[in-house]
C-alpha atoms as a PDB file:
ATOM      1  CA  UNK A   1      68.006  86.125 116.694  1.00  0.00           C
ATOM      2  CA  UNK A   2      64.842  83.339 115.478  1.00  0.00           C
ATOM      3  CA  UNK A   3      63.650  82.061 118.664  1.00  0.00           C
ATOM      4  CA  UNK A   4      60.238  81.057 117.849  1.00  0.00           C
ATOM      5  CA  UNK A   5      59.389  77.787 116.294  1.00  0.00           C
ATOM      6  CA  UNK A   6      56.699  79.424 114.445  1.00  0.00           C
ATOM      7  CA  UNK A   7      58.746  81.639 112.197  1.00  0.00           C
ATOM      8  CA  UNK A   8      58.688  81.652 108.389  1.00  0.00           C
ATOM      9  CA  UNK A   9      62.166  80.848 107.861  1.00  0.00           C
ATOM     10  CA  UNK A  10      61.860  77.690 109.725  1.00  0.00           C
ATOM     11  CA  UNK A  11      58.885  76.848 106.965  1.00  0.00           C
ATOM     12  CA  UNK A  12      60.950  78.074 104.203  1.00  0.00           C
ATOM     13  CA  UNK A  13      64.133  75.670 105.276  1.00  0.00           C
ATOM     14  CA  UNK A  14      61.588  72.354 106.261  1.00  0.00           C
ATOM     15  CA  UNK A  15      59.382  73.186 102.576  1.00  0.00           C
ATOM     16  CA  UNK A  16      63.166  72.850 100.676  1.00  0.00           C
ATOM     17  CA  UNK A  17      64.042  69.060 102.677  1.00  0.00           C
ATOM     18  CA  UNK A  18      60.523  67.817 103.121  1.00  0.00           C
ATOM     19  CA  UNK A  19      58.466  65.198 100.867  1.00  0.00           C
ATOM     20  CA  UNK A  20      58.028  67.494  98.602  1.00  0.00           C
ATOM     21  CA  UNK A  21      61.319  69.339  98.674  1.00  0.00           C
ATOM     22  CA  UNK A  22      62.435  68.412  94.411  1.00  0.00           C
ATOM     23  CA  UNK A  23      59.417  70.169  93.572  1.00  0.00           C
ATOM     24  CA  UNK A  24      59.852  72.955  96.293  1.00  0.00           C
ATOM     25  CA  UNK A  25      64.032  73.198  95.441  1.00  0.00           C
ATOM     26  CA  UNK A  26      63.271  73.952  91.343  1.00  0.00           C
ATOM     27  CA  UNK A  27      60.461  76.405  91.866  1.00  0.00           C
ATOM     28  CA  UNK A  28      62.356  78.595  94.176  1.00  0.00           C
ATOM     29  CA  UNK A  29      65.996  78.040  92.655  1.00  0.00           C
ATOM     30  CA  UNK A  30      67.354  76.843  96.164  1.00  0.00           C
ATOM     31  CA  UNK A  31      68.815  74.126  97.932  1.00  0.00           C
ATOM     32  CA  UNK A  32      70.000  73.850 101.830  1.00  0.00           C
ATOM     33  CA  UNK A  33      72.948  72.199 102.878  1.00  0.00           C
ATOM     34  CA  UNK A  34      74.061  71.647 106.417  1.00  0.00           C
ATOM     35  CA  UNK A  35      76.813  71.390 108.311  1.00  0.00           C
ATOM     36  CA  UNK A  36      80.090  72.873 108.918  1.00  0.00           C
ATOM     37  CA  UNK A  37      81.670  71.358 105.790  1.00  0.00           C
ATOM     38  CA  UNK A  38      78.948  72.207 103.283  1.00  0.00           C
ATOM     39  CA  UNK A  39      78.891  75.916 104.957  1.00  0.00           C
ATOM     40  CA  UNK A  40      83.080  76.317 104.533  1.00  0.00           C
ATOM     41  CA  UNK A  41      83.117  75.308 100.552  1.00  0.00           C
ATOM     42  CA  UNK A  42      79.765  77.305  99.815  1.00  0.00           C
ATOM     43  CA  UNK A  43      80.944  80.203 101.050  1.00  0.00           C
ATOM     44  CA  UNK A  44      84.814  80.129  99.932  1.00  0.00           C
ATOM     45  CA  UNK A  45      83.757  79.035  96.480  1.00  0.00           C
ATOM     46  CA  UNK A  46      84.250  80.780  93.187  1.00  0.00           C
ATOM     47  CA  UNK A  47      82.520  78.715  91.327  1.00  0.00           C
ATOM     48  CA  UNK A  48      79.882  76.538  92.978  1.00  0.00           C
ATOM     49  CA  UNK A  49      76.752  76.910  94.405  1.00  0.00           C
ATOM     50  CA  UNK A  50      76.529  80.610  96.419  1.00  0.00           C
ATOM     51  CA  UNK A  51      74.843  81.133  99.340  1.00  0.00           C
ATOM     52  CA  UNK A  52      71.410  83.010  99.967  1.00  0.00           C
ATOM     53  CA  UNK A  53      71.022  82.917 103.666  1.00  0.00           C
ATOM     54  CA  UNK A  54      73.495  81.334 106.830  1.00  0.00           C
ATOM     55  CA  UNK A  55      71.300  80.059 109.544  1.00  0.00           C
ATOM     56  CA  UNK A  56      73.481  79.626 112.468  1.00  0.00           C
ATOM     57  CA  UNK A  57      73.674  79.179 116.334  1.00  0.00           C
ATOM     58  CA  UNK A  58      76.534  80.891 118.602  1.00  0.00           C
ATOM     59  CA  UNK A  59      78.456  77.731 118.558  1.00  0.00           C
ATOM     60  CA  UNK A  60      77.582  77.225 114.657  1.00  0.00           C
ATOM     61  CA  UNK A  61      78.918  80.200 113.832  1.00  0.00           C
ATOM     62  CA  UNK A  62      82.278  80.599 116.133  1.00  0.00           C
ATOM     63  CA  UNK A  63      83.537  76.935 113.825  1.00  0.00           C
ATOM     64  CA  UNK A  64      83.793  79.397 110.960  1.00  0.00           C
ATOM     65  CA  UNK A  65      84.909  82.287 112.596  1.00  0.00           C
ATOM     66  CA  UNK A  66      87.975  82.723 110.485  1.00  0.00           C
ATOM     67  CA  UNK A  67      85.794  83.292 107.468  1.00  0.00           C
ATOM     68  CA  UNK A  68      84.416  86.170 106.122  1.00  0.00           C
ATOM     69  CA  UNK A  69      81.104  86.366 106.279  1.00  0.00           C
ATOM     70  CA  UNK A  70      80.554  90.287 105.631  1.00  0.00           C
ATOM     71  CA  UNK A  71      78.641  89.640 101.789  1.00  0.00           C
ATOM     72  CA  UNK A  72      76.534  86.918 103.243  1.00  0.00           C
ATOM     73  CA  UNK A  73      73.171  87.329 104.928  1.00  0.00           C
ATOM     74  CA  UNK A  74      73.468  85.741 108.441  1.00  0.00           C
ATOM     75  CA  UNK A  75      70.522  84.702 110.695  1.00  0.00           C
ATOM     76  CA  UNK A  76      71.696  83.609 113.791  1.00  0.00           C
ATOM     77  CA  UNK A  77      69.242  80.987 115.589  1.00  0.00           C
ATOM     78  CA  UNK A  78      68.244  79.496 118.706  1.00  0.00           C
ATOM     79  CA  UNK A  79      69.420  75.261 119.483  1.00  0.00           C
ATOM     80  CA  UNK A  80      65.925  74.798 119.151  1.00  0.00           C
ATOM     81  CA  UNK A  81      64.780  76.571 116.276  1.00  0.00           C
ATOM     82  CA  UNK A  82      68.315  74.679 114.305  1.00  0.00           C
ATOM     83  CA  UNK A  83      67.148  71.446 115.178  1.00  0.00           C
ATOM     84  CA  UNK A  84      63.819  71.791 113.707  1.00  0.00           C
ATOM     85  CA  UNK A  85      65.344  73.228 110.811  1.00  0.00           C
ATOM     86  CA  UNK A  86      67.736  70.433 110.562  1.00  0.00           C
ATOM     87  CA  UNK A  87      67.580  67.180 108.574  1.00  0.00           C
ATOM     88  CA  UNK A  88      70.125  65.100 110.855  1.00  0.00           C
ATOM     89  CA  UNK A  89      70.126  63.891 113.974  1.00  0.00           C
ATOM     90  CA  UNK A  90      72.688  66.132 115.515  1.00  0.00           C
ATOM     91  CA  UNK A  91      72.780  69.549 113.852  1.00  0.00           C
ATOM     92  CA  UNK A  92      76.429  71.128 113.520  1.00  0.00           C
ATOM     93  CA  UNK A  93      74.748  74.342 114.168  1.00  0.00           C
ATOM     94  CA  UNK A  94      74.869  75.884 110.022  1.00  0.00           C
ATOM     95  CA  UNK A  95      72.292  75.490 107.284  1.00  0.00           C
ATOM     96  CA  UNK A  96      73.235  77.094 104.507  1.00  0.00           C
ATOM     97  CA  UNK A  97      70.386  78.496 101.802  1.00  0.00           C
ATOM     98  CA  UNK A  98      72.132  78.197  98.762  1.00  0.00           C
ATOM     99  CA  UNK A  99      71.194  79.163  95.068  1.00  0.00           C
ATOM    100  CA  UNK A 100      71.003  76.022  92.818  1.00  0.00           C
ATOM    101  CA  UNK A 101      73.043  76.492  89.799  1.00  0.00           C
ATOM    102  CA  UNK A 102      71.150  77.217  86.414  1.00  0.00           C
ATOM    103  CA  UNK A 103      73.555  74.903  84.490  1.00  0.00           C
ATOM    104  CA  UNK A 104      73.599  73.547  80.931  1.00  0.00           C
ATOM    105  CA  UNK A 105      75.296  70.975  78.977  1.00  0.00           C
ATOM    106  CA  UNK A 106      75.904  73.479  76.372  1.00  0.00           C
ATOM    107  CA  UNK A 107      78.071  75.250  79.007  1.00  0.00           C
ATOM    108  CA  UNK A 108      80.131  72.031  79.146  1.00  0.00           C
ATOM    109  CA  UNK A 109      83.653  71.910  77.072  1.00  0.00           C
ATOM    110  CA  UNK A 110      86.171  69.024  76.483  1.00  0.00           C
ATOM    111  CA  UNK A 111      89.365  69.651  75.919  1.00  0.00           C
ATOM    112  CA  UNK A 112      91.090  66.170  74.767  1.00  0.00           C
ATOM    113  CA  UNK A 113      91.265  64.565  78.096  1.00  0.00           C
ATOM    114  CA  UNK A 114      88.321  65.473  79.903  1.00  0.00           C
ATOM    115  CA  UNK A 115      86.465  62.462  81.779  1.00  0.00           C
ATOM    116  CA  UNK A 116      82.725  62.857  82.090  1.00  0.00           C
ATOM    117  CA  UNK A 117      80.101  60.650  84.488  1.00  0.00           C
ATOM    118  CA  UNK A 118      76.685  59.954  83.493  1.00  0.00           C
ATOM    119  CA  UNK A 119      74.557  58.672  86.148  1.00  0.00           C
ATOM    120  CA  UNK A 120      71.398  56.714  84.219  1.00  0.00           C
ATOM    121  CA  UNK A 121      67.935  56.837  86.980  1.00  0.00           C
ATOM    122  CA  UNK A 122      70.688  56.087  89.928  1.00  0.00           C
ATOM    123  CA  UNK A 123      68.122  56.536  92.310  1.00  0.00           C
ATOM    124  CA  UNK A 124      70.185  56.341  95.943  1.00  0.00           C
ATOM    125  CA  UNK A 125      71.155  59.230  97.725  1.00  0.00           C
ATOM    126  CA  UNK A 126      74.026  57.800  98.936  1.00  0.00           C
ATOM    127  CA  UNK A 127      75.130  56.306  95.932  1.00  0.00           C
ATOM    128  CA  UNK A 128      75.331  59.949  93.819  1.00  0.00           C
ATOM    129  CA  UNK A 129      76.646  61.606  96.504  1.00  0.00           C
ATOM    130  CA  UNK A 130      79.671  59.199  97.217  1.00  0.00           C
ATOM    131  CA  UNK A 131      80.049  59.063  93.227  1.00  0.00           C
ATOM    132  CA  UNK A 132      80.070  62.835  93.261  1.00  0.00           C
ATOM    133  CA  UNK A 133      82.474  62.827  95.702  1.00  0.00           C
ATOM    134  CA  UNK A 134      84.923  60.568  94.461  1.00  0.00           C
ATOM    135  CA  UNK A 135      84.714  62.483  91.236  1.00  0.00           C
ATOM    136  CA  UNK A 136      85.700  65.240  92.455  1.00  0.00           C
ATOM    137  CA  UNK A 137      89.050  63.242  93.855  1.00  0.00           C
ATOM    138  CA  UNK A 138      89.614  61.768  90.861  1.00  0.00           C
ATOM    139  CA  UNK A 139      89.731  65.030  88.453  1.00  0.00           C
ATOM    140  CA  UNK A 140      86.497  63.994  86.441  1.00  0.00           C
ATOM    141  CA  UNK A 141      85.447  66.939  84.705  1.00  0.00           C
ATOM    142  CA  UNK A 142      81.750  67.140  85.204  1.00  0.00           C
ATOM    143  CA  UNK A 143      78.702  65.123  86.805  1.00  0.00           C
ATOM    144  CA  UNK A 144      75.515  64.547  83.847  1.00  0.00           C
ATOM    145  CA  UNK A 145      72.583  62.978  85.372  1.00  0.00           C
ATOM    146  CA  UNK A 146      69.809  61.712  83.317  1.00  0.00           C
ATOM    147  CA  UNK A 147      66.230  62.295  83.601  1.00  0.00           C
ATOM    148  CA  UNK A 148      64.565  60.466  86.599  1.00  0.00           C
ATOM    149  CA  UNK A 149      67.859  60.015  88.512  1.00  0.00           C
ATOM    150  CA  UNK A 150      68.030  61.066  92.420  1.00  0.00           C
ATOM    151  CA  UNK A 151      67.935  64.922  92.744  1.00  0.00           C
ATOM    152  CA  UNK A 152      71.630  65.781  93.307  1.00  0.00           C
ATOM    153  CA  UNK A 153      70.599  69.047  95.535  1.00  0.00           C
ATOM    154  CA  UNK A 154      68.547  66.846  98.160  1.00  0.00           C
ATOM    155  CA  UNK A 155      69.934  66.983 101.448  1.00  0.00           C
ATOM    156  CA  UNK A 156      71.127  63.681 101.814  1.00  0.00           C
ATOM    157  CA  UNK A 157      72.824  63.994  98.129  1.00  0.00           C
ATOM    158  CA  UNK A 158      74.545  66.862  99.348  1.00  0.00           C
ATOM    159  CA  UNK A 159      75.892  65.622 102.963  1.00  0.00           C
ATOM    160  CA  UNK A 160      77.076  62.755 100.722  1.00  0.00           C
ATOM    161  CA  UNK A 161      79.107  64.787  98.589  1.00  0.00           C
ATOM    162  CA  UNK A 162      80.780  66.024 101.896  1.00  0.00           C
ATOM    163  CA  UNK A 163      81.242  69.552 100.378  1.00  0.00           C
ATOM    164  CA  UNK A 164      82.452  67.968  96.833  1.00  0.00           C
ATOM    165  CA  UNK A 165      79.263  69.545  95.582  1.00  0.00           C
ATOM    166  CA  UNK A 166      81.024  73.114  95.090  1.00  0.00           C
ATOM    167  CA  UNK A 167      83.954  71.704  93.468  1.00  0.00           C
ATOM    168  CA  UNK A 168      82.516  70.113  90.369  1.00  0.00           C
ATOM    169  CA  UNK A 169      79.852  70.988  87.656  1.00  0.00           C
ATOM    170  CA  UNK A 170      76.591  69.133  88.028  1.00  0.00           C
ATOM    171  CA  UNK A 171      74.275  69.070  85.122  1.00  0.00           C
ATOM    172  CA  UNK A 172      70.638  67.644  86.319  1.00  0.00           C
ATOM    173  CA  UNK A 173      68.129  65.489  83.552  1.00  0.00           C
ATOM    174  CA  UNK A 174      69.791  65.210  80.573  1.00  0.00           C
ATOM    175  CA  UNK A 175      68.975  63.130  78.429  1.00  0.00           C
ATOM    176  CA  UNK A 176      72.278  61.313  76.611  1.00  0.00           C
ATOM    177  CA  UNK A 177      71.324  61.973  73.125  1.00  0.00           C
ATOM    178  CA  UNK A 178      71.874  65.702  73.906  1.00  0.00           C
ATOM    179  CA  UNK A 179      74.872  64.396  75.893  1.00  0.00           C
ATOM    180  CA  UNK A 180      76.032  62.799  72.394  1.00  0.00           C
ATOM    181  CA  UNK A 181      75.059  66.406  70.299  1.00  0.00           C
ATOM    182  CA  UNK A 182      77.570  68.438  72.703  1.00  0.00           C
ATOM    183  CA  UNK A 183      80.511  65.964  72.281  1.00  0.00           C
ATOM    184  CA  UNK A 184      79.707  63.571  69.045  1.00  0.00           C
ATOM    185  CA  UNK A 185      83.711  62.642  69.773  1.00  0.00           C
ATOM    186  CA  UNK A 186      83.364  60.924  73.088  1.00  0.00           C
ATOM    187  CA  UNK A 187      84.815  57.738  73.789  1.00  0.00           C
ATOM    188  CA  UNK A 188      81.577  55.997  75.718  1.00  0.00           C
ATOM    189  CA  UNK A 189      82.097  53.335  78.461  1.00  0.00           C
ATOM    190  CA  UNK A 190      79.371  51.689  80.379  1.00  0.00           C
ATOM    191  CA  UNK A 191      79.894  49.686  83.572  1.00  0.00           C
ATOM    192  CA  UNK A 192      78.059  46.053  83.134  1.00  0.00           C
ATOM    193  CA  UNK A 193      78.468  42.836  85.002  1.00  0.00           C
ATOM    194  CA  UNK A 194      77.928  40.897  81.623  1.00  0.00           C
ATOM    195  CA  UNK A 195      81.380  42.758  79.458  1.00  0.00           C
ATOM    196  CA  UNK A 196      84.598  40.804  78.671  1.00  0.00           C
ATOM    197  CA  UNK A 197      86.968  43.795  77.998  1.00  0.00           C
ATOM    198  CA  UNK A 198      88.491  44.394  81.641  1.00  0.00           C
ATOM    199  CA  UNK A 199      88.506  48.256  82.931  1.00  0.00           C
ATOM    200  CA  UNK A 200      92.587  47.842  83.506  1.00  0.00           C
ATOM    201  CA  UNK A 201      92.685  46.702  79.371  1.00  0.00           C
ATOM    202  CA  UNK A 202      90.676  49.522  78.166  1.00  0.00           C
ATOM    203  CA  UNK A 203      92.949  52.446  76.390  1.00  0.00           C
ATOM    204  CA  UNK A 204      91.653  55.953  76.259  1.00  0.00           C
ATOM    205  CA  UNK A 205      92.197  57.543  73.233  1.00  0.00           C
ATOM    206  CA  UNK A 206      91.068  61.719  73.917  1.00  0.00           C
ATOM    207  CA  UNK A 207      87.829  62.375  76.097  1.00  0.00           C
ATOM    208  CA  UNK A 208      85.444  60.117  77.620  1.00  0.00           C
ATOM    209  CA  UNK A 209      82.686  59.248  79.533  1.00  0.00           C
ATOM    210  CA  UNK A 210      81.461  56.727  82.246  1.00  0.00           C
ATOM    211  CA  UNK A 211      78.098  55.933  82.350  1.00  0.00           C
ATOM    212  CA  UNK A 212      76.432  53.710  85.342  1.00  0.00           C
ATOM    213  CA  UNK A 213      73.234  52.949  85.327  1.00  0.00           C
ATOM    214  CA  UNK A 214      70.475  52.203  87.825  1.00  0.00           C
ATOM    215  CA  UNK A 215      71.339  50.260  90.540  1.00  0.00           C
ATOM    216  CA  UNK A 216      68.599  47.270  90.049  1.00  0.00           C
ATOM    217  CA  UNK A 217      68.457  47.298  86.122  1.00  0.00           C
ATOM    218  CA  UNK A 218      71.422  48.815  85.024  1.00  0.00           C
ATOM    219  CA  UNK A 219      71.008  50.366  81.628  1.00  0.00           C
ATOM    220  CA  UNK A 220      70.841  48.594  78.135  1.00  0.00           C
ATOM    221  CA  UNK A 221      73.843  49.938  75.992  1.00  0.00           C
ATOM    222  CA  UNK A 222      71.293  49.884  72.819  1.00  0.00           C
ATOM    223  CA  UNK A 223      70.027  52.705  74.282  1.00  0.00           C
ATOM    224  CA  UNK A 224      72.833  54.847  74.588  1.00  0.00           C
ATOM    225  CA  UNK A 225      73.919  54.662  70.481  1.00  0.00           C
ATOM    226  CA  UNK A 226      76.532  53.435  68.791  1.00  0.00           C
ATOM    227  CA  UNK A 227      80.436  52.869  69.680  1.00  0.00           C
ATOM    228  CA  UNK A 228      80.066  52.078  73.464  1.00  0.00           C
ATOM    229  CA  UNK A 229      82.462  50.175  74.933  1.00  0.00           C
ATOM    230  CA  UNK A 230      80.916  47.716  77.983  1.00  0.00           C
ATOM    231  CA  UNK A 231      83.908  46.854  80.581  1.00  0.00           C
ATOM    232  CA  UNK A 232      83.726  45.239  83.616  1.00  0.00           C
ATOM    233  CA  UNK A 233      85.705  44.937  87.508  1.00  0.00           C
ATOM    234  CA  UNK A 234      87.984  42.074  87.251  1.00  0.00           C
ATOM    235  CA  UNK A 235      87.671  40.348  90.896  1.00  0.00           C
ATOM    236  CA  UNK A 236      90.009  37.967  92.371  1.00  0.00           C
ATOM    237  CA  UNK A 237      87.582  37.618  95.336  1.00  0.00           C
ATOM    238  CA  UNK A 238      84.480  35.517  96.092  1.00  0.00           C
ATOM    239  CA  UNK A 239      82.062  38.603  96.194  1.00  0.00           C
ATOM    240  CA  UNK A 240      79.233  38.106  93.628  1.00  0.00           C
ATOM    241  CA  UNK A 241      78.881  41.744  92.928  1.00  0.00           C
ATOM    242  CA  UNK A 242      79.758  45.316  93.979  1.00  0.00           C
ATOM    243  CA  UNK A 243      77.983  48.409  95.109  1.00  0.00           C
ATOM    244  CA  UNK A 244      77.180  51.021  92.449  1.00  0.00           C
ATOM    245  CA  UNK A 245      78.989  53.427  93.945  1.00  0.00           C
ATOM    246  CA  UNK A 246      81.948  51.450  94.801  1.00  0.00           C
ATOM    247  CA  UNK A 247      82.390  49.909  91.550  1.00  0.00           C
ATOM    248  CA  UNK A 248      82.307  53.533  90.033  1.00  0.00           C
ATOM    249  CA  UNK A 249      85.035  54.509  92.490  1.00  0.00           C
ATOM    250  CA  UNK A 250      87.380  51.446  91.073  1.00  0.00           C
ATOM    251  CA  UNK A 251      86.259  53.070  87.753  1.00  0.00           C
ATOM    252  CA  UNK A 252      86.945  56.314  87.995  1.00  0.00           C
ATOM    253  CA  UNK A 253      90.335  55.254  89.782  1.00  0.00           C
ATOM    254  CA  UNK A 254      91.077  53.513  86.539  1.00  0.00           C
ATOM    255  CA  UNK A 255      90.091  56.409  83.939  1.00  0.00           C
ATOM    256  CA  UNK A 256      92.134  58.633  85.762  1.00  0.00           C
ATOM    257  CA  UNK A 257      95.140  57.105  85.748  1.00  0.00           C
ATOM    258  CA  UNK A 258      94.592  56.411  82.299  1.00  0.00           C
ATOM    259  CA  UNK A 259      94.089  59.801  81.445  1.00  0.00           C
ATOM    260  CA  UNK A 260      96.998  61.247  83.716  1.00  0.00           C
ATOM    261  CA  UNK A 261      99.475  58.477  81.868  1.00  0.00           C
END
């Protein structure tokens, strides 16, 4: 058991969430996520994001008792030494190391009906994690950020995602031109305040994508190519606008239904 405040791992864990945790997180290939959520899909995935290390206190580690834990490396931790390896208030007890995925958007496919989301410089935490999340809820196939958009593996990205994070691909600064050379067929859709075409009137014809852009400048749809379609939120109510990430949530409501009809 880590009962010294001094160790290295407590370092290692603070170097991966501190101010200069993006640069720290793509060096060493890592990423931490806490909590008891975050610690029950990283470690029952398949597919997402596996884990390197399970820091853990007695009472962290009896909430996932039921799970086995016999291929993962498990440090078990004092109250103290959690909390000042924690980047909340009120540690759950688990911080998970985990690897960050070495993804591509080569290693994307489509296949007729898949639904893409292309986050342009979104900058808020909160915003790409609750976007991410509801993504994962509504089927979308995959999560494409562009270059200078929020890291999607900093902590507060990934308590956002409430464990979503494991259950959907997440492809980190790309820019869309290559997003256009990997799937030249895409039916494009950008969210803007200033469109006439209504998200409930828009048809979708094989696979698409749903592109957002920054929450203070949006994005210009010259910049994105030809054939995009702009649609907007028709609102019955007296609000002026919405925010980013609940707008994408009506959004991505609306694709998928589309897509499942």
């Amino acid at each position: 058991m880590i009962e010294s405040l001094h160790s290295p791992h407590i370092a290692r864990v603070k170097a991966l969430i501190g101010s200069k945790g993006a640069k720290e997180r793509r060096e060493q290939g890592l990423f931490v996520a806490e909590g008891v959520q975050c610690a029950r899909e990283a470690l029952t995935s398949l597919n997402g994001p596996q884990v390197k290390i399970l820091y853990g206190t007695e009472n962290g580690l009896s909430k996932i008792s039921e799970l086995d834990l016999s291929t993962v490396e498990i440090v078990e931790v004092t109250d103290a030494v959690m909390k000042a390896m924690s980047d909340t208030v009120s540690p759950q007890g688990l911080v998970s190391l985990c690897y960050k995925p070495d993804s591509d958007i080569t290693q994307l496919t489509s296949n007729g009906k898949s639904t893409f989301i292309y986050l342009h410089e979104i900058q808020d935490p909160g915003n790409a994690g609750t976007i991410l999340r509801t993504a994962d809820a509504m089927g979308i196939s995959a999560i494409i950020t562009s270059p200078d958009s929020v890291d999607m593996f900093s902590p507060k990205v990934v308590r956002s995602t409430a464990g979503s994070l494991w259950h959907i691909p997440v492809i980190e600064g790309v820019a869309f031109s290559a997003v256009e050379s990997q799937f030249p067929n895409l039916q494009k859709i950008l969210l803007s305040s200033h469109a006439s075409t209504s998200i409930l009137d828009l048809a979708i014809k094989g696979d698409c994508i749903a592109i957002f852009g920054n929450e203070a400048r949006g994005v210009d749809a010259s910049v994105l190519g030809s054939a995009v379609t702009e649609v907007t939120i028709p609102m019955a109510g007296r609000a002026e606008s919405l925010n980013l990430s609940a707008a994408a949530s009506i959004v991505m409501f609306a694709l998928s239904s589309k897509v499942a009809g």
